[in-house]
PDB file of N, CA and C in Angstrom:
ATOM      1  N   UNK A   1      80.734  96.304  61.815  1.00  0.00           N
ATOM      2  CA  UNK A   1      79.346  96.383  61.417  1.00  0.00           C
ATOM      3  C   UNK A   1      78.500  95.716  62.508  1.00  0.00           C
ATOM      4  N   UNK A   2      77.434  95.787  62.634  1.00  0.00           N
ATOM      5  CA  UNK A   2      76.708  95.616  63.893  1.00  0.00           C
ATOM      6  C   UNK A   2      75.133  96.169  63.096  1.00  0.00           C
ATOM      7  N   UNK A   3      74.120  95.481  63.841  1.00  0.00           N
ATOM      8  CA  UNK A   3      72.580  95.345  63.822  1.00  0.00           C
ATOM      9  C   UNK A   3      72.045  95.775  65.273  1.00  0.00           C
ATOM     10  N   UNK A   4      71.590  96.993  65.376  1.00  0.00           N
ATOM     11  CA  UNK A   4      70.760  97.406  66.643  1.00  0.00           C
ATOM     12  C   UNK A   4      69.627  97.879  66.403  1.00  0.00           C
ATOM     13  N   UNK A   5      69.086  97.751  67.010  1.00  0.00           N
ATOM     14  CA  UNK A   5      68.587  96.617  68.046  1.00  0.00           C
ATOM     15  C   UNK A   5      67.649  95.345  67.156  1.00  0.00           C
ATOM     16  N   UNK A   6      67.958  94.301  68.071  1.00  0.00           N
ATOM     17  CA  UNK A   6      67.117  93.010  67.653  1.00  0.00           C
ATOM     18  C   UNK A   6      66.288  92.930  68.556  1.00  0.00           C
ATOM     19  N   UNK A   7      65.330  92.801  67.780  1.00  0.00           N
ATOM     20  CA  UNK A   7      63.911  92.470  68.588  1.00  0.00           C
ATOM     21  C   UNK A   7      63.209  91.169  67.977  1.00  0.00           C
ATOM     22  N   UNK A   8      62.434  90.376  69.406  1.00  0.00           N
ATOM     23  CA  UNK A   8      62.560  89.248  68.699  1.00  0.00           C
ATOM     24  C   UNK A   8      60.947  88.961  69.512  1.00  0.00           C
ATOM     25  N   UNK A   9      60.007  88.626  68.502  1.00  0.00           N
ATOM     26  CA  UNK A   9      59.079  88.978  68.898  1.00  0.00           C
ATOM     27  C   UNK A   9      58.094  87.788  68.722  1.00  0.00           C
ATOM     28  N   UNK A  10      58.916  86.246  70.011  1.00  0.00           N
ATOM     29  CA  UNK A  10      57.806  84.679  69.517  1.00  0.00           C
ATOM     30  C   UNK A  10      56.469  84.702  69.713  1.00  0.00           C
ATOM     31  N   UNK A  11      55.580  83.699  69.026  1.00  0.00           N
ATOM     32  CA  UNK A  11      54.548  83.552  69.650  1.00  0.00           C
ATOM     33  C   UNK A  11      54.368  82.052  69.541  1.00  0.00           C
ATOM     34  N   UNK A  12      53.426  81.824  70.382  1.00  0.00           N
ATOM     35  CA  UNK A  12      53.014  79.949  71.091  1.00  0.00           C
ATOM     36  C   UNK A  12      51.863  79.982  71.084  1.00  0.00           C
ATOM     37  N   UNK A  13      51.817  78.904  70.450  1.00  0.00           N
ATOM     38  CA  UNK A  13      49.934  77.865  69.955  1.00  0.00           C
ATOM     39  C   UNK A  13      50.286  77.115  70.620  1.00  0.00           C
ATOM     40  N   UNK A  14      48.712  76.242  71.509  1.00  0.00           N
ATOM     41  CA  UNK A  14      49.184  75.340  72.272  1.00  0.00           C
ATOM     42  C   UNK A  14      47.832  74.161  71.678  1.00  0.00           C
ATOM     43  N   UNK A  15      48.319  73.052  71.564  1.00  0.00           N
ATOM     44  CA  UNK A  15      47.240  72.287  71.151  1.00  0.00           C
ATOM     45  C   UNK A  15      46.742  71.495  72.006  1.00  0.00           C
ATOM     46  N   UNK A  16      46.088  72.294  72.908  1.00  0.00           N
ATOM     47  CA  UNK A  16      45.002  71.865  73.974  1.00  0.00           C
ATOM     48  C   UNK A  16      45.095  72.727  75.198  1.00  0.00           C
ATOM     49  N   UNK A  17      45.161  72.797  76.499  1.00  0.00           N
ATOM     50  CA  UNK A  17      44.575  73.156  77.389  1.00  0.00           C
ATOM     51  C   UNK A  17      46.384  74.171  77.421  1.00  0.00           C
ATOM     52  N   UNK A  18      46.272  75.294  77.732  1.00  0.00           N
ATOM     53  CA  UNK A  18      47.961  75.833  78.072  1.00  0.00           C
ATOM     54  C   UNK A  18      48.200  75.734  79.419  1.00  0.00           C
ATOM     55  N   UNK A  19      49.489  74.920  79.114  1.00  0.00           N
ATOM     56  CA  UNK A  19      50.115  75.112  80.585  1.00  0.00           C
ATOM     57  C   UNK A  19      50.001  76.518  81.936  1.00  0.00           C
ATOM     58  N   UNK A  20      50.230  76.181  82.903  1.00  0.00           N
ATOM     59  CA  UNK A  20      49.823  77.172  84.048  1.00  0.00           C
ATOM     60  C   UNK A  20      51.232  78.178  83.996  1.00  0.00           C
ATOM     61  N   UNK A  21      50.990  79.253  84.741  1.00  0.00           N
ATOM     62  CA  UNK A  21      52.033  80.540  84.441  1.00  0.00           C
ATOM     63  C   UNK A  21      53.951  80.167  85.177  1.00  0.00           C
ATOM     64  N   UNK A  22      53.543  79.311  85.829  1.00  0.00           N
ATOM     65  CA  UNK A  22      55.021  78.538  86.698  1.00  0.00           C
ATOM     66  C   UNK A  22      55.942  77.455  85.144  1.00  0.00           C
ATOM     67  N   UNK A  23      54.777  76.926  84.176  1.00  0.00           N
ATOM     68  CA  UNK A  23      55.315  75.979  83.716  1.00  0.00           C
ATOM     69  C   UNK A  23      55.630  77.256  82.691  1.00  0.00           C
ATOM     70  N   UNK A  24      54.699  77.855  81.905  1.00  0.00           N
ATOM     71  CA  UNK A  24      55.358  79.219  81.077  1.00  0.00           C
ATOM     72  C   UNK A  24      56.552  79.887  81.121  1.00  0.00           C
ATOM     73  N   UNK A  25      57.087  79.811  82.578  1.00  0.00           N
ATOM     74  CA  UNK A  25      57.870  80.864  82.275  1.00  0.00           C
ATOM     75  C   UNK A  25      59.249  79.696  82.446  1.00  0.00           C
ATOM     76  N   UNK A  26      59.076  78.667  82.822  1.00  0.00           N
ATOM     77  CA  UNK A  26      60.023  77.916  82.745  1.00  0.00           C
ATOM     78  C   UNK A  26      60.272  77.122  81.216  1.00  0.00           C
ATOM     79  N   UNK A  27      59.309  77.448  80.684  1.00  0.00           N
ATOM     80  CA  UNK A  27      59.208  77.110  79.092  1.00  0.00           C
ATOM     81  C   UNK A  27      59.860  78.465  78.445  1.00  0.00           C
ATOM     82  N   UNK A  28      59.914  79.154  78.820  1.00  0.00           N
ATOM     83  CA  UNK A  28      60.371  80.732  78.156  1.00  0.00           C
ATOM     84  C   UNK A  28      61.865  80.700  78.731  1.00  0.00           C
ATOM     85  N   UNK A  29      61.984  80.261  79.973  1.00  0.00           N
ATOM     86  CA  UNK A  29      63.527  80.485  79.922  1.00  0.00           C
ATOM     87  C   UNK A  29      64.446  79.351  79.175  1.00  0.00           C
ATOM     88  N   UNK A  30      63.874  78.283  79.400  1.00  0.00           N
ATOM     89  CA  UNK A  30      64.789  77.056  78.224  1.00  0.00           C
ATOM     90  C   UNK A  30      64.507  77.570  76.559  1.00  0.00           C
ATOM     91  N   UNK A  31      63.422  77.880  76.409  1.00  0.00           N
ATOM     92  CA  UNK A  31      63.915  78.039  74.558  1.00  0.00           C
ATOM     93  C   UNK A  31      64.853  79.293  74.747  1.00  0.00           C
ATOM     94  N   UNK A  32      65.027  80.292  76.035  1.00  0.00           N
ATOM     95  CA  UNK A  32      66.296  81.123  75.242  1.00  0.00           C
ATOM     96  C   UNK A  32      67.198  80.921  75.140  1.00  0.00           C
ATOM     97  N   UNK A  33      67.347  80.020  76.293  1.00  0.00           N
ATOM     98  CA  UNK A  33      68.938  79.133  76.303  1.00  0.00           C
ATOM     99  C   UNK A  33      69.511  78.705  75.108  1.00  0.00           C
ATOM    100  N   UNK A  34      68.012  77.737  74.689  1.00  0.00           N
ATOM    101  CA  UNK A  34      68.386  77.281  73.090  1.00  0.00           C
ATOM    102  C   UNK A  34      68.300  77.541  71.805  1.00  0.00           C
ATOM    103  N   UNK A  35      67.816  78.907  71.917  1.00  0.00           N
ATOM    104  CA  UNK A  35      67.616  80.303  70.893  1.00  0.00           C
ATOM    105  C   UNK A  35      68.896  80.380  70.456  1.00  0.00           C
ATOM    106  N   UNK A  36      68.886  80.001  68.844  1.00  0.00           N
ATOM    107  CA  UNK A  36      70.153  80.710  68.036  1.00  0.00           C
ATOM    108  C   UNK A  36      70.552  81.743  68.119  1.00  0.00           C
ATOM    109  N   UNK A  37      69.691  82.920  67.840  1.00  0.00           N
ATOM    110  CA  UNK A  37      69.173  84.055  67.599  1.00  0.00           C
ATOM    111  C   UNK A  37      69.623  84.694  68.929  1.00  0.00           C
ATOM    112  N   UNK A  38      69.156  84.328  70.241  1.00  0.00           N
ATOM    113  CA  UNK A  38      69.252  85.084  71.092  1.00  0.00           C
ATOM    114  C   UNK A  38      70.831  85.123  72.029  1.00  0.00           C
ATOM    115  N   UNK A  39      71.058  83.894  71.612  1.00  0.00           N
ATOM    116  CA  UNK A  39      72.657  83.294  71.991  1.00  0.00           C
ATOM    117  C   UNK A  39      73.325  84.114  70.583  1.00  0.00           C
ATOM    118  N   UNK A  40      73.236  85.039  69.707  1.00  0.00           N
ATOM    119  CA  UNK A  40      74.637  85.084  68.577  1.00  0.00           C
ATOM    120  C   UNK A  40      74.503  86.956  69.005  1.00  0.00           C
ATOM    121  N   UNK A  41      73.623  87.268  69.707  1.00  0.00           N
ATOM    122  CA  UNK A  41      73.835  88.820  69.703  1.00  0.00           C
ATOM    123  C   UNK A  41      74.269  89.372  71.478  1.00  0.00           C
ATOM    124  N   UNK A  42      74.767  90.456  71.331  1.00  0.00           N
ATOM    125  CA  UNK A  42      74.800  90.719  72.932  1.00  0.00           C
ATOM    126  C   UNK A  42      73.985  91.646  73.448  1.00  0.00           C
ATOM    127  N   UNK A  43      73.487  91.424  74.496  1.00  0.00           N
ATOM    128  CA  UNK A  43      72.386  92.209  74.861  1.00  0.00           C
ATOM    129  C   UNK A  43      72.809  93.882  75.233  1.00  0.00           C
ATOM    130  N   UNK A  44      71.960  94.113  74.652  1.00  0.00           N
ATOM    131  CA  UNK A  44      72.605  96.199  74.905  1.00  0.00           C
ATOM    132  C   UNK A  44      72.308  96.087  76.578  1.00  0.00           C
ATOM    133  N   UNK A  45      73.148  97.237  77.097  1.00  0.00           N
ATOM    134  CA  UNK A  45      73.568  98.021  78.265  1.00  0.00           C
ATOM    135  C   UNK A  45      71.875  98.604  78.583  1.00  0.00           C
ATOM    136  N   UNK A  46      71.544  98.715  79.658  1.00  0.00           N
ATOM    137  CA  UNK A  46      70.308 100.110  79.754  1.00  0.00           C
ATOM    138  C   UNK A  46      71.096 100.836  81.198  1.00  0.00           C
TER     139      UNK A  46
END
């Protein structure tokens, strides 16, 4: 049994000024690391 496709669709409030686009995307790659969700499925083939 299997679930295709997961789509996972966050969003971010920032309470005050948002960080610049260098600190974003380095904020986007650590929560996937530490994403339950994104760590328990395997990513499809394209």
């Amino acid at each position: 049994m299997a679930m295709t496709p997961v789509i996972l669709r966050p969003m971010c409030q920032y309470a005050g000024e948002a960080p610049d686009s260098v600190l974003i995307e380095k904020l986007h790659h650590r929560a996937h690391e530490l994403c339950f969700i994104a760590n328990s499925v395997t990513e499809m083939q394209k």
